[in-house]
C-alpha atoms as a PDB file:
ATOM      1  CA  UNK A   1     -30.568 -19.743 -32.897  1.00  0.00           C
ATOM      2  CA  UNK A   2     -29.220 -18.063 -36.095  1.00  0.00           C
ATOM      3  CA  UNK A   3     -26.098 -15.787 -35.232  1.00  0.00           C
ATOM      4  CA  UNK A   4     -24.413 -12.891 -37.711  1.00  0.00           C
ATOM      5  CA  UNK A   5     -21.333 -11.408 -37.692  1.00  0.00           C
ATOM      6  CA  UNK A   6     -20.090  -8.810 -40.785  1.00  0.00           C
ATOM      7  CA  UNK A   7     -16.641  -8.103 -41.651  1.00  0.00           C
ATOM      8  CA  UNK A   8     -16.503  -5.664 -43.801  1.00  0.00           C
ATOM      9  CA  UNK A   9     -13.515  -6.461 -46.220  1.00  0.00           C
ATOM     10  CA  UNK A  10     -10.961  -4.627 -48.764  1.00  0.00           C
ATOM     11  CA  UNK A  11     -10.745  -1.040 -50.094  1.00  0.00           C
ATOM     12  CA  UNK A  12     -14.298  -2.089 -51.345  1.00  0.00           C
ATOM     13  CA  UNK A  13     -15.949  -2.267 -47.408  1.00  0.00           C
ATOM     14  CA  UNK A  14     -17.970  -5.103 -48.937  1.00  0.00           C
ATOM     15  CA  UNK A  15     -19.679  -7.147 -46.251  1.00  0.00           C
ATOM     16  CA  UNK A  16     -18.425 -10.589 -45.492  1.00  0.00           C
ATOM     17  CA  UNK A  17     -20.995 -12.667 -43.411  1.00  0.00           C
ATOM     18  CA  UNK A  18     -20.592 -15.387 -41.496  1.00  0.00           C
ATOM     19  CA  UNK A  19     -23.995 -17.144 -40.250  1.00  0.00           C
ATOM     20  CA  UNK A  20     -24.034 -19.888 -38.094  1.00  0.00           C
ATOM     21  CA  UNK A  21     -26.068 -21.686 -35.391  1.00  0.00           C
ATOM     22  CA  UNK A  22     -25.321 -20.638 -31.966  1.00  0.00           C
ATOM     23  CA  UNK A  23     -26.322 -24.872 -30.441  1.00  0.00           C
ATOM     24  CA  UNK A  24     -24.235 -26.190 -33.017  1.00  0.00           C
ATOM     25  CA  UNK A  25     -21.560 -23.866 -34.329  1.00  0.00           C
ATOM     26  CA  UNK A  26     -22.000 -24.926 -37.757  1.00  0.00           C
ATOM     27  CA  UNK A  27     -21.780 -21.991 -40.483  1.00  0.00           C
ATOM     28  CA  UNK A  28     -21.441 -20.456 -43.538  1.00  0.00           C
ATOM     29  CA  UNK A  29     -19.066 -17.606 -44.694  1.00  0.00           C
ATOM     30  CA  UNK A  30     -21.305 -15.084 -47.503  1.00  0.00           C
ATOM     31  CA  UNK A  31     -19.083 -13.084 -49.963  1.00  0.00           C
ATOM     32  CA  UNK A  32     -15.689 -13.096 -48.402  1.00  0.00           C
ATOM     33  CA  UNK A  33     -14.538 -10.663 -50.749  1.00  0.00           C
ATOM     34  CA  UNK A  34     -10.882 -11.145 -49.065  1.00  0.00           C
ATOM     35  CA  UNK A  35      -8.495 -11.115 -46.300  1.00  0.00           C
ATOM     36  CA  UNK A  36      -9.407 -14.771 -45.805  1.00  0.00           C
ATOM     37  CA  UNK A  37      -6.839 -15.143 -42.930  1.00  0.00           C
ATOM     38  CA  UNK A  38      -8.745 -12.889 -41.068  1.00  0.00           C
ATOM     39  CA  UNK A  39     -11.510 -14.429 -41.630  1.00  0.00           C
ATOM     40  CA  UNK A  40     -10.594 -18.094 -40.294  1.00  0.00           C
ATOM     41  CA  UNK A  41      -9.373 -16.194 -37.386  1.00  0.00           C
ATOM     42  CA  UNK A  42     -12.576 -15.196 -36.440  1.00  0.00           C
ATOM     43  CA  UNK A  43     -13.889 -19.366 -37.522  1.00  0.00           C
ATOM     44  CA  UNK A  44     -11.340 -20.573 -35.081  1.00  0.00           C
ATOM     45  CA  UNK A  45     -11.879 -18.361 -32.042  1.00  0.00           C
ATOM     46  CA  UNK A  46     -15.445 -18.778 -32.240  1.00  0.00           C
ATOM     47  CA  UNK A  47     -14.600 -22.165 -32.599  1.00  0.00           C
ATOM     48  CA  UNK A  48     -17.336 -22.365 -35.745  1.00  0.00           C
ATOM     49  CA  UNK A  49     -17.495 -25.797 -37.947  1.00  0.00           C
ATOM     50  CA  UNK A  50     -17.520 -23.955 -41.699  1.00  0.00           C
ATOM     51  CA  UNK A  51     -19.840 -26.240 -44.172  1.00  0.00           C
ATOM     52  CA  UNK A  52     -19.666 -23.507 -47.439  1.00  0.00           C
ATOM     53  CA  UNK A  53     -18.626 -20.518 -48.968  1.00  0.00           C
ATOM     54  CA  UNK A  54     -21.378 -19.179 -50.656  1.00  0.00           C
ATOM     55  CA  UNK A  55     -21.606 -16.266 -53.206  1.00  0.00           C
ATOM     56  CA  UNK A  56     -24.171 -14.075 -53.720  1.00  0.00           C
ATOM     57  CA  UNK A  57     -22.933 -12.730 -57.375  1.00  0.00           C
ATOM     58  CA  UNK A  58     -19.691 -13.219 -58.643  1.00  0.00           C
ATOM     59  CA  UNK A  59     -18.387  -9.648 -58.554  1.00  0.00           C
ATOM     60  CA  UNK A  60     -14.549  -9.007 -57.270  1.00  0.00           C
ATOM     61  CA  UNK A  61     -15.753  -7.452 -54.484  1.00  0.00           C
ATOM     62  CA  UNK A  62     -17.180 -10.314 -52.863  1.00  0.00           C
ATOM     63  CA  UNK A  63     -15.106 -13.384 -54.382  1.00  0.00           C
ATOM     64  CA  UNK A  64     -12.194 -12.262 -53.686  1.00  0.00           C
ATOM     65  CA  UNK A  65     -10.407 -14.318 -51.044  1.00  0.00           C
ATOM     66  CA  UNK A  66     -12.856 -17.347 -51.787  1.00  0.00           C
ATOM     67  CA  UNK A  67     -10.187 -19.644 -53.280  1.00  0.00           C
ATOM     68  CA  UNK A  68      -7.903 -18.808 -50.338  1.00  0.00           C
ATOM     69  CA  UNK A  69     -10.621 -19.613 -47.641  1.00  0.00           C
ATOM     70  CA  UNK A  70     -11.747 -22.584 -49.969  1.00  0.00           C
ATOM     71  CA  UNK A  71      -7.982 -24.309 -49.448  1.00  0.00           C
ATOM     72  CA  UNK A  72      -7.671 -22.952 -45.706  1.00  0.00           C
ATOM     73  CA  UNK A  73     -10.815 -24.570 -45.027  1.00  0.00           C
ATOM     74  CA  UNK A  74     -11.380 -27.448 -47.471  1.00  0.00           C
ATOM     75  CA  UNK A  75     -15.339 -26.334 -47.895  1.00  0.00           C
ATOM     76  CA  UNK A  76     -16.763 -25.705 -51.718  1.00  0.00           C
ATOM     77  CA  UNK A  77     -17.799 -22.754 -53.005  1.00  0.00           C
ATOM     78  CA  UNK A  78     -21.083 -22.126 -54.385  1.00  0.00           C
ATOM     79  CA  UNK A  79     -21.969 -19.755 -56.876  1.00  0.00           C
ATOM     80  CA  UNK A  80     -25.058 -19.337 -59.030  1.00  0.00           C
ATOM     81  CA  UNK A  81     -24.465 -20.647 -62.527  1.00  0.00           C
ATOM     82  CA  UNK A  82     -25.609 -17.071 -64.144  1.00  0.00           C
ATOM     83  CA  UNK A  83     -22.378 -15.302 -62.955  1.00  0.00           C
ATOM     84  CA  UNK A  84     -19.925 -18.156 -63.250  1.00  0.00           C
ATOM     85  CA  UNK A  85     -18.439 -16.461 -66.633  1.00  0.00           C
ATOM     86  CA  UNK A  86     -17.573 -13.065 -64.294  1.00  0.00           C
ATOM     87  CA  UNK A  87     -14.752 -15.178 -62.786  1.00  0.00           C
ATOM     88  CA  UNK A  88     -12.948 -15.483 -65.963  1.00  0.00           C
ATOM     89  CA  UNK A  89     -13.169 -11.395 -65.868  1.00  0.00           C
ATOM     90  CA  UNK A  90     -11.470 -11.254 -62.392  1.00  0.00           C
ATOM     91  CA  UNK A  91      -7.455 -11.025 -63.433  1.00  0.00           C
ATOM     92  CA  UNK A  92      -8.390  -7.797 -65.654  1.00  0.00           C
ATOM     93  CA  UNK A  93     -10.151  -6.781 -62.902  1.00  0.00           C
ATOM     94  CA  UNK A  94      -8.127  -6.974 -60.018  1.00  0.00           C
ATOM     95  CA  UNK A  95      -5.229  -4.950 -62.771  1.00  0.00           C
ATOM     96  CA  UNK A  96      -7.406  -2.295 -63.190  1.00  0.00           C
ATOM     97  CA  UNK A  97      -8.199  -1.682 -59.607  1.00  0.00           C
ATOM     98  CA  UNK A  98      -4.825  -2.528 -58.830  1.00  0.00           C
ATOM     99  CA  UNK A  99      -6.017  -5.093 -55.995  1.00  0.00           C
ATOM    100  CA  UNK A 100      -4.883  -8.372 -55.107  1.00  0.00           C
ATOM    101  CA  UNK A 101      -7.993 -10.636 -53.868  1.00  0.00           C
ATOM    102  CA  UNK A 102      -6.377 -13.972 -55.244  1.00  0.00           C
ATOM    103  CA  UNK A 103      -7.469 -16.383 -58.504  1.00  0.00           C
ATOM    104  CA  UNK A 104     -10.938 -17.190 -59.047  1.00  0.00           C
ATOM    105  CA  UNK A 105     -12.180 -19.799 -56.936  1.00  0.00           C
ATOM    106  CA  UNK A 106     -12.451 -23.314 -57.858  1.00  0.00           C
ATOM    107  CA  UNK A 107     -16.955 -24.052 -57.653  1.00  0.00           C
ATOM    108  CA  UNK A 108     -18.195 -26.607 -56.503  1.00  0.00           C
ATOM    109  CA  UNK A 109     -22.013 -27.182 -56.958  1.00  0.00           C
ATOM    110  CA  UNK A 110     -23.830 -24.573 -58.960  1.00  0.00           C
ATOM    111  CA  UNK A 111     -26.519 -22.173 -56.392  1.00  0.00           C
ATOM    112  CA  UNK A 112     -29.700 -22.642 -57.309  1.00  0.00           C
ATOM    113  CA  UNK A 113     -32.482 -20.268 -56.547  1.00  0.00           C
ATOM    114  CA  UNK A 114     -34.980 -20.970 -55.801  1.00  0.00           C
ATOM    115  CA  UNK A 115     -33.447 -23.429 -53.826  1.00  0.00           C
ATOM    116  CA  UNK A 116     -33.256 -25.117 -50.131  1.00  0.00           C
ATOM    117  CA  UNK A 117     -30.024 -25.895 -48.533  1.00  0.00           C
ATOM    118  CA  UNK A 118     -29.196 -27.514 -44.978  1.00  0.00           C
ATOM    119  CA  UNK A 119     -25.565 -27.427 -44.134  1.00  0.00           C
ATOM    120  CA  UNK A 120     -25.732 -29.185 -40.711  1.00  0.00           C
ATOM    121  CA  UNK A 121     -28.373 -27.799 -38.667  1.00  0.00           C
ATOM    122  CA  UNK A 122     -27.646 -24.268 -40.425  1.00  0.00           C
ATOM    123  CA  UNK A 123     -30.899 -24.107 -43.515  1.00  0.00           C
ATOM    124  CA  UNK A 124     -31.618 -21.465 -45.337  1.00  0.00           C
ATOM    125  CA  UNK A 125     -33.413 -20.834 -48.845  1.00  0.00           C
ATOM    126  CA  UNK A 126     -31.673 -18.989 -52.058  1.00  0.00           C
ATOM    127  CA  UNK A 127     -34.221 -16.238 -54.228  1.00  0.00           C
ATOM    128  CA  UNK A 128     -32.298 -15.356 -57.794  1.00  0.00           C
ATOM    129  CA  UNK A 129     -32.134 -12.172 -57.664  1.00  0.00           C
ATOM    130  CA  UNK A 130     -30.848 -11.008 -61.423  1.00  0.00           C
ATOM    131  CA  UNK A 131     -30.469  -7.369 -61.720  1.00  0.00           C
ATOM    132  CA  UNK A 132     -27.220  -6.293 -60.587  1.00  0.00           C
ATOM    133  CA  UNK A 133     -25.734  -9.352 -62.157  1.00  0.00           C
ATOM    134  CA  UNK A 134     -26.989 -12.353 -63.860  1.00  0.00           C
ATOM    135  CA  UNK A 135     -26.991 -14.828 -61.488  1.00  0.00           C
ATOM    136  CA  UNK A 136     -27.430 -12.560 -58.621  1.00  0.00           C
ATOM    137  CA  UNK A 137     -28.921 -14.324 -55.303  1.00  0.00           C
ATOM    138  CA  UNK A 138     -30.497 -13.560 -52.064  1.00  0.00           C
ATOM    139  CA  UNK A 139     -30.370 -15.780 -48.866  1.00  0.00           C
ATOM    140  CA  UNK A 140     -33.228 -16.117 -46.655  1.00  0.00           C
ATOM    141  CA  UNK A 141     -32.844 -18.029 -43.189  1.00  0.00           C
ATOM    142  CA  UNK A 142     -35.709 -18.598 -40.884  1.00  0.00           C
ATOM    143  CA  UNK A 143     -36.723 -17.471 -37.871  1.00  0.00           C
ATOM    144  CA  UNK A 144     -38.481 -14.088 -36.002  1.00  0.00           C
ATOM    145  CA  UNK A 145     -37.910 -12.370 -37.478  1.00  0.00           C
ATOM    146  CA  UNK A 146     -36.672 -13.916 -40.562  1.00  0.00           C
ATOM    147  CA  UNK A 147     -32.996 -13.124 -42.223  1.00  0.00           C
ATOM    148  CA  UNK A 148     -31.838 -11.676 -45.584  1.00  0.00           C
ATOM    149  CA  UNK A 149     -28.408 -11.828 -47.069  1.00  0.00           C
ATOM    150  CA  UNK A 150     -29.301  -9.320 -49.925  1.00  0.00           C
ATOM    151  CA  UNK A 151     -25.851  -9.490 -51.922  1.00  0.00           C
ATOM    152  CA  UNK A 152     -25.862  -5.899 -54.339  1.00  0.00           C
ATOM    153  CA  UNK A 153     -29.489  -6.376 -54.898  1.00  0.00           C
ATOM    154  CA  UNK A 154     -30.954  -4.123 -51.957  1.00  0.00           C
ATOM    155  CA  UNK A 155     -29.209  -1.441 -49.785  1.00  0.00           C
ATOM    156  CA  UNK A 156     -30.015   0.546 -47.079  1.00  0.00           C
ATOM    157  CA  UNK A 157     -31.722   3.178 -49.046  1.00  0.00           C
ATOM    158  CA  UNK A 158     -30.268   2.229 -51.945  1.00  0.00           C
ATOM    159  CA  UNK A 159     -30.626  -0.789 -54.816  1.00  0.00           C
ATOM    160  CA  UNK A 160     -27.625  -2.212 -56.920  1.00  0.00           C
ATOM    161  CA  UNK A 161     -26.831  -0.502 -59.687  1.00  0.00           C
ATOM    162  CA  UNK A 162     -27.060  -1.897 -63.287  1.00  0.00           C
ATOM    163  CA  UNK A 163     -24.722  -0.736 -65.516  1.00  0.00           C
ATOM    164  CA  UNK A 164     -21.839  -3.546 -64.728  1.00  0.00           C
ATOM    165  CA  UNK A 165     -21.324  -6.380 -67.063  1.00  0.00           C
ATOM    166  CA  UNK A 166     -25.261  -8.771 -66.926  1.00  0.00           C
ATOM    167  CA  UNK A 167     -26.754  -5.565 -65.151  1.00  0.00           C
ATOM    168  CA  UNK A 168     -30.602  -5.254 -66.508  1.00  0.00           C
ATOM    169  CA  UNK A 169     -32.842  -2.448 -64.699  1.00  0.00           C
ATOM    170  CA  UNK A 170     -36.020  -4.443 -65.472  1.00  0.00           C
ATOM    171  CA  UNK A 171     -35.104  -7.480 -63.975  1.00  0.00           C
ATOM    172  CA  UNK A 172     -33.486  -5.841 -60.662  1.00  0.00           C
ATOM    173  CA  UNK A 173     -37.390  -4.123 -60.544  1.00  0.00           C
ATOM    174  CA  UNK A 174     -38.725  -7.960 -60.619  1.00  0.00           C
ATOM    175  CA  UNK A 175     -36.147  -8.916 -57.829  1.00  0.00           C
ATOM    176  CA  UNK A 176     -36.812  -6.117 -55.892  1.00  0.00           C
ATOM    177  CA  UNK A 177     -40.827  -6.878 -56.161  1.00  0.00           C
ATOM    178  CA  UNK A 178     -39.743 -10.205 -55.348  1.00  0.00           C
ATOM    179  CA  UNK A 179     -38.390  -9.009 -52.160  1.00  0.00           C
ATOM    180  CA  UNK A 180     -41.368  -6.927 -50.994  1.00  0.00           C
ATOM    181  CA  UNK A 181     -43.496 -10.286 -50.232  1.00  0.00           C
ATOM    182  CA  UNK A 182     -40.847 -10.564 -47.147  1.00  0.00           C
ATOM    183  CA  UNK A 183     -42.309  -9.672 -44.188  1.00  0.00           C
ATOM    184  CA  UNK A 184     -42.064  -6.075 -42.971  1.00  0.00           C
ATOM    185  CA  UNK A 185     -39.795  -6.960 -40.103  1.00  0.00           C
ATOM    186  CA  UNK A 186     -37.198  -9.436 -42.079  1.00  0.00           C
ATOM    187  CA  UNK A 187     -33.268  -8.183 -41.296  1.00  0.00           C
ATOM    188  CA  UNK A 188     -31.851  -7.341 -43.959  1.00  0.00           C
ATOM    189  CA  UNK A 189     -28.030  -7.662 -43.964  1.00  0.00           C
ATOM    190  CA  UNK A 190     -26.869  -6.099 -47.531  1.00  0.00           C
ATOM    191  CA  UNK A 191     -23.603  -6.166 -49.450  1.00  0.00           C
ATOM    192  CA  UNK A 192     -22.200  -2.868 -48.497  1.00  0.00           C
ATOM    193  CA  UNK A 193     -23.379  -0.892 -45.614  1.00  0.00           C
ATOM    194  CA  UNK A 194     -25.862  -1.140 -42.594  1.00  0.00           C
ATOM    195  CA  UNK A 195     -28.327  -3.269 -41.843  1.00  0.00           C
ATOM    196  CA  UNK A 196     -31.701  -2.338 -42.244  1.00  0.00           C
ATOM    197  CA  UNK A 197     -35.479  -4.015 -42.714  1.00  0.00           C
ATOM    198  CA  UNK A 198     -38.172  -4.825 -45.509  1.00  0.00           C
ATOM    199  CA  UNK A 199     -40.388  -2.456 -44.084  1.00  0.00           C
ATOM    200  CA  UNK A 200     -38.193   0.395 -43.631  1.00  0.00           C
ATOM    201  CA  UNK A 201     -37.327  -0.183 -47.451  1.00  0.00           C
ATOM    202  CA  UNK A 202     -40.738  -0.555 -48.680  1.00  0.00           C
ATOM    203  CA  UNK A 203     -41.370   3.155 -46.822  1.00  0.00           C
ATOM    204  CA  UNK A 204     -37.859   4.702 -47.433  1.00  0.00           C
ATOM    205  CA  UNK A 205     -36.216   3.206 -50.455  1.00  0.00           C
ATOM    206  CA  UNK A 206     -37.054   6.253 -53.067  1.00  0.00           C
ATOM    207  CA  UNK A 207     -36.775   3.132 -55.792  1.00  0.00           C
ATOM    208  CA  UNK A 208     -39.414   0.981 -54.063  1.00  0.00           C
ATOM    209  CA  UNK A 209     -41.897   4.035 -53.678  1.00  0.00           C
ATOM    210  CA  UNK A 210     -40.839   4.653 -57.405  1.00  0.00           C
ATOM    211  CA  UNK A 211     -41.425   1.074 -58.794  1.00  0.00           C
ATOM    212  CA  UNK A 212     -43.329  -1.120 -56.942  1.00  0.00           C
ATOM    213  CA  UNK A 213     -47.130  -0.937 -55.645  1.00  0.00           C
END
């Protein structure tokens, strides 16, 4: 059985996710976005086996503390190839916010959507999801209902924005279209914020009832 827990991390409240199966304890950490300490705190006492890191776009808000957690915890870090030129953009960055999240981390295999992955007896699949960023990705896991890790592509209410660096309105539209052929009662865990459901967004979300049929 697939089991969530969200941390939300840095001045930013972006949502780190760790997923992982409840038989096995193995797992995956989703957009640590920093205070990795912390977050192998919470690995160890729930004495979880970590396979990857896994990002869903490669703003600072949710790399930051990969590279740490990457050497605490010997795991790669996987990234879509579409945003791996934003992690040459993280020093400026982190001057201009004036936060420390730690050097961009070092990738290992490039995310590909769509894509299948199995890390243990953990699987899930990976959408590209370009909109907010270039290589912008949702992860889907299976089950009843069914799991999305929505990154900065859909909010509670709310869809990521476009006017960062590889932002483009029309293709968020096609992701988010994309995204209303889930199932009406797939979780959706999002970036920022609280949870919430395909079908709640595809009756509440003022930008699906704006854009899609």
């Amino acid at each position: 059985m697939i089991e969530t827990a969200v941390i939300p991390v840095t001045i930013f409240q972006a949502n780190c996710i760790l997923v992982w199966d409840s038989e096995s304890g193995d797992a995956i950490v989703v957009d640590p976005g920093g205070e990795a300490e912390s977050i192998k705190r919470v690995l160890d006492e729930g004495e979880l086996r970590l396979h990857a890191i896994v990002l869903t776009h490669g703003h600072i808000d949710h790399v930051g503390g990969a590279e740490e957690l990457r050497k605490l915890t010997g795991v790669p870090v996987l990234l879509h190839s579409g945003d791996h030129g934003l992690l040459g953009q993280l020093g400026w960055q982190q001057r201009m916010l004036g936060l420390r999240v730690g050097p961009a981390p070092e990738l290992g295999a490039a995310l590909r959507g769509p894509g299948e992955y199995k890390f243990g007896s953990l699987s899930f699949s990976v959408l590209h999801t370009p909109g907010h960023s270039k290589g912008g990705c949702c992860l889907l896991f299976p089950g009843s209902p069914q799991l999305l890790l929505s990154g900065d592509t859909l909010f509670a209410g709310a869809v990521g924005r476009t006017d960062l660096p590889g932002g483009n309105t029309d293709e968020l539209i096609s992701s988010l279209q994309l995204l209303m052929e889930l199932d009406d009662e797939t979780r959706v865990i999002p970036g920022h914020g609280p949870e919430t459901t395909i079908g709640v967004e595809r009756q509440e979300n003022p930008v699906f009832n704006d854009e899609t049929p």
